[in-house]
N, C-alpha and C. Protein backbone atom coordinates (compact mmCIF):
# COMPACT_ATOMS: atom_id res chain seq x y z
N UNK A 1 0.85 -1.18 0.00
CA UNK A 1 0.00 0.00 0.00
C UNK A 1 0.90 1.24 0.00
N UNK A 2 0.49 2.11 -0.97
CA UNK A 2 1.24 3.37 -0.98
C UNK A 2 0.90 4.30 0.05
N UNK A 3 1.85 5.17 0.45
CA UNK A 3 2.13 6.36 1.31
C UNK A 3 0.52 7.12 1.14
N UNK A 4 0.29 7.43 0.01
CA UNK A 4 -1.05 8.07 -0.11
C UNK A 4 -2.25 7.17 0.41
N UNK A 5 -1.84 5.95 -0.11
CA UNK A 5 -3.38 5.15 0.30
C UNK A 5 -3.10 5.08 1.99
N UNK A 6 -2.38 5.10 2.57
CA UNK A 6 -2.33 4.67 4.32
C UNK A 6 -2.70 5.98 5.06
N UNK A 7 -2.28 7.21 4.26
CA UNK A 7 -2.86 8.51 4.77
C UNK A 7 -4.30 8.44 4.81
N UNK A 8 -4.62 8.16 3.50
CA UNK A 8 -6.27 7.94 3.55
C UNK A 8 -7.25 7.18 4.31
N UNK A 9 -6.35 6.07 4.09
CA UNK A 9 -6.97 5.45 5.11
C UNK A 9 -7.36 5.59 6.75
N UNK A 10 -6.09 6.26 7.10
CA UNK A 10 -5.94 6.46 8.70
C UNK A 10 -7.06 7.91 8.74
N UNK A 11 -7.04 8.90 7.95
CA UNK A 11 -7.97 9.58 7.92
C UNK A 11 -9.42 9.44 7.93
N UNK A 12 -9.40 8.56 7.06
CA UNK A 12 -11.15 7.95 7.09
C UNK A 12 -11.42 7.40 8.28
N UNK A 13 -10.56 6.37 9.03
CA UNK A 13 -10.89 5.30 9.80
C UNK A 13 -10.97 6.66 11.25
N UNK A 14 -10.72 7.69 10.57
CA UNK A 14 -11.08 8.51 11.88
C UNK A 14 -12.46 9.56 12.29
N UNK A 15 -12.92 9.33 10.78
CA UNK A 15 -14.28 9.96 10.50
C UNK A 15 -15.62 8.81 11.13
N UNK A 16 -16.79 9.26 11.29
CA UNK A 16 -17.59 8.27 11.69
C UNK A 16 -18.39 7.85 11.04
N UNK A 17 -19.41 6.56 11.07
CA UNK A 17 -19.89 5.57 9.70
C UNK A 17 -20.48 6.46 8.34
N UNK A 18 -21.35 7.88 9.14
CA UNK A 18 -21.99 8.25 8.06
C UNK A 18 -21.08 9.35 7.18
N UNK A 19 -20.27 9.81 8.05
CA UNK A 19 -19.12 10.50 6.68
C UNK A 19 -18.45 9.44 6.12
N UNK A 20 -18.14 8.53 6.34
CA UNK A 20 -17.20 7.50 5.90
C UNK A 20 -18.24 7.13 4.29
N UNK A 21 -19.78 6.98 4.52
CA UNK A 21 -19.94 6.09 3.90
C UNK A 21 -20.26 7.71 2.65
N UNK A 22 -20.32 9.17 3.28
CA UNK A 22 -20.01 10.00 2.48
C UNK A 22 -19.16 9.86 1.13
N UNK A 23 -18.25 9.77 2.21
CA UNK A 23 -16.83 9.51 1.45
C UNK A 23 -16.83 8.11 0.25
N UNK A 24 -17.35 7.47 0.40
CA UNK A 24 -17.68 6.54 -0.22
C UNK A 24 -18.46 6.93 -1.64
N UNK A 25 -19.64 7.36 -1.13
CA UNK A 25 -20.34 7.72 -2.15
C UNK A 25 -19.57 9.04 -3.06
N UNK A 26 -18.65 9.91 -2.77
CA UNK A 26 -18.16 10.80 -3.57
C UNK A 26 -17.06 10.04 -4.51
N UNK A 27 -16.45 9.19 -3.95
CA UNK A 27 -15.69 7.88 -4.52
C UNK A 27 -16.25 7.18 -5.91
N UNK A 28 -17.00 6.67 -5.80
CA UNK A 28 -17.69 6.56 -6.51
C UNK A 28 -18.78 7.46 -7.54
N UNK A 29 -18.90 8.62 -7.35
CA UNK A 29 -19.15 9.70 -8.08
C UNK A 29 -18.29 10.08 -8.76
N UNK A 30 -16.95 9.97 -7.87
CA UNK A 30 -15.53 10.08 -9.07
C UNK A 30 -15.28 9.43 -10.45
N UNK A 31 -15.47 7.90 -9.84
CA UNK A 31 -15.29 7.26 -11.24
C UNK A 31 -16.18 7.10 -11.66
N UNK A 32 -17.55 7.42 -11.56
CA UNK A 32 -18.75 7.12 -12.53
C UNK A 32 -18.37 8.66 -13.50
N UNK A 33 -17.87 9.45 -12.80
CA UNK A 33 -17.86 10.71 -14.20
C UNK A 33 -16.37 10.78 -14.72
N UNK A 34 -15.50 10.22 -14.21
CA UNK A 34 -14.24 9.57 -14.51
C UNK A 34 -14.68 9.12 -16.12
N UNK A 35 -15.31 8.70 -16.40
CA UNK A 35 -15.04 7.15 -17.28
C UNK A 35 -16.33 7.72 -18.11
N UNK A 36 -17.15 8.80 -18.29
CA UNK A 36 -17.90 9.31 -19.04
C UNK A 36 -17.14 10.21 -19.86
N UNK A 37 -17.94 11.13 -20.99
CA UNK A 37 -17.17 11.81 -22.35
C UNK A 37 -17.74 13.02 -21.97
N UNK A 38 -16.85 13.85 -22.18
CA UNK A 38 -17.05 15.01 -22.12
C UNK A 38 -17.90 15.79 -23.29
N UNK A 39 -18.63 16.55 -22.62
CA UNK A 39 -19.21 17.53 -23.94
C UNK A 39 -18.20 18.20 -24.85
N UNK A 40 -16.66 18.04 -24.49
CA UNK A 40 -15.43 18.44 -25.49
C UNK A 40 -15.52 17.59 -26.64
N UNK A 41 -15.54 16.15 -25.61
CA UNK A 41 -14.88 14.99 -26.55
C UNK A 41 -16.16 14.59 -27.13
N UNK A 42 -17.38 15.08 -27.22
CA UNK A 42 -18.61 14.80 -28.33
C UNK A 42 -18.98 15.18 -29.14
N UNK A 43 -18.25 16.57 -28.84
CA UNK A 43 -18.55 17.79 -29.95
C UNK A 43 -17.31 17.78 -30.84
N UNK A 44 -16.03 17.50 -30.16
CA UNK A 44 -15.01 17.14 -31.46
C UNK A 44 -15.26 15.68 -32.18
N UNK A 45 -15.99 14.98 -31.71
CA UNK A 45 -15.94 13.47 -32.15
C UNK A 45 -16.70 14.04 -33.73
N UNK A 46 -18.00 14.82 -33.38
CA UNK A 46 -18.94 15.36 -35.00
C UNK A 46 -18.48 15.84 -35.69
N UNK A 47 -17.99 15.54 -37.15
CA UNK A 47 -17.22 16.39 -37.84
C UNK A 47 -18.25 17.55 -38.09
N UNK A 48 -19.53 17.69 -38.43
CA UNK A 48 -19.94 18.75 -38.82
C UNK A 48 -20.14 19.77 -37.16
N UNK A 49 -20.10 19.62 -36.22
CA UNK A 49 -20.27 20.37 -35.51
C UNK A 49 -18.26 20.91 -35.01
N UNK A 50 -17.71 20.02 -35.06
CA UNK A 50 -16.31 20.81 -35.10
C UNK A 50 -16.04 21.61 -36.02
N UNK A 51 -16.46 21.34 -37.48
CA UNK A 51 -16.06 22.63 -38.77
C UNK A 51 -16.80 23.96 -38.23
N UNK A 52 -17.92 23.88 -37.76
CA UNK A 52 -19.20 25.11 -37.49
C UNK A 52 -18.30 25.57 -36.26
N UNK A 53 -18.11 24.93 -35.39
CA UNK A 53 -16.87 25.67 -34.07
C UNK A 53 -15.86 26.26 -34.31
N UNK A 54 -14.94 25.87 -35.34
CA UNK A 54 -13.74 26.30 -35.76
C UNK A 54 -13.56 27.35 -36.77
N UNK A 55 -14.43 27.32 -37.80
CA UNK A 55 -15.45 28.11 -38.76
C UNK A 55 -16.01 29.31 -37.99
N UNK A 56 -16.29 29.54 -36.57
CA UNK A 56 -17.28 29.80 -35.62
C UNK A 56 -15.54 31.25 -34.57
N UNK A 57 -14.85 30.35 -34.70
CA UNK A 57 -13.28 30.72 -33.92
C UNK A 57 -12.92 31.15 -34.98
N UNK A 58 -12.86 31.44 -35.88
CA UNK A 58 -12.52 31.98 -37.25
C UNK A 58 -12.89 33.17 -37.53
N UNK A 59 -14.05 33.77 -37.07
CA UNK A 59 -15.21 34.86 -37.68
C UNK A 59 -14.51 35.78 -37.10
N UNK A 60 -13.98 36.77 -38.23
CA UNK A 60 -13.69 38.01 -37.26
C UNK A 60 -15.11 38.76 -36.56
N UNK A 61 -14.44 39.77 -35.49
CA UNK A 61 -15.51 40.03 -34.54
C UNK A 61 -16.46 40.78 -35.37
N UNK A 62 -15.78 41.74 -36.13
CA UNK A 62 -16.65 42.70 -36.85
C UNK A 62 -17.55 42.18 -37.62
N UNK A 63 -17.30 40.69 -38.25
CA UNK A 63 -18.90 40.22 -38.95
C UNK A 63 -20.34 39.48 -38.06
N UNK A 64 -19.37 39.31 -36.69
CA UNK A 64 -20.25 39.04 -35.79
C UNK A 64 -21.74 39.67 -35.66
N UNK A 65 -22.80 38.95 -35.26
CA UNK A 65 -23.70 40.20 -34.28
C UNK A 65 -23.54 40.70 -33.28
N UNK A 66 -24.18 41.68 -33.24
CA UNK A 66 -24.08 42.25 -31.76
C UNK A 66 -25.32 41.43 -30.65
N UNK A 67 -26.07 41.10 -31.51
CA UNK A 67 -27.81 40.81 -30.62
C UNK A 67 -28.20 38.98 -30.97
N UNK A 68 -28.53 37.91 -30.16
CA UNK A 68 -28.96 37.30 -30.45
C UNK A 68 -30.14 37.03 -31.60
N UNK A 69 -30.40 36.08 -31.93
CA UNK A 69 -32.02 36.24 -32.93
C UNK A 69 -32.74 34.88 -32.07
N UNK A 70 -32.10 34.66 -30.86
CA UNK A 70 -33.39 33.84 -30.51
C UNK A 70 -33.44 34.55 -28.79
C-alpha cells in the first residue's frame, strides 16, 4: 500500500460511519464521471459540428452580431 493510500486510510478510519460512507459515495461519483465523455470529446468526435466551431473561432468580430435572434 502506498504512502497516499495509508494517509487515507488512517484519515477515514477517523471519521464516523456516516461521513465515511459519504466519502464513499463521492468515490464513486468520481469514477462514474471519470469514465464518461465530455461535452469536449462529443462535440469534437462530430465532424460537422467541429467545422461550425472552428469556422465559428474563425469569424472576425466585426462580422459578428451584436444581438442574439433567438
Amino acid at each position: 500500500m502506498s504512502n497516499l493510500q495509508q494517509v487515507i486510510n488512517q484519515e477515514l478510519n477517523t471519521l464516523s460511519l456516516i461521513s465515511q460512507k459519504e466519502v464513499l459515495d463521492f468515490i464513486l461519483f468520481l469514477k462514474k464521471t471519470a469514465n464518461t465523455e465530455t461535452d469536449s470529446d462529443y462535440l469534437s468526435k462530430n465532424a460537422l459540428i467541429k467545422q461550425a466551431i472552428i469556422e465559428g473561432l474563425n469569424t472576425p468580430l466585426s462580422e459578428c452580431s451584436e444581438q442574439l435572434d433567438w
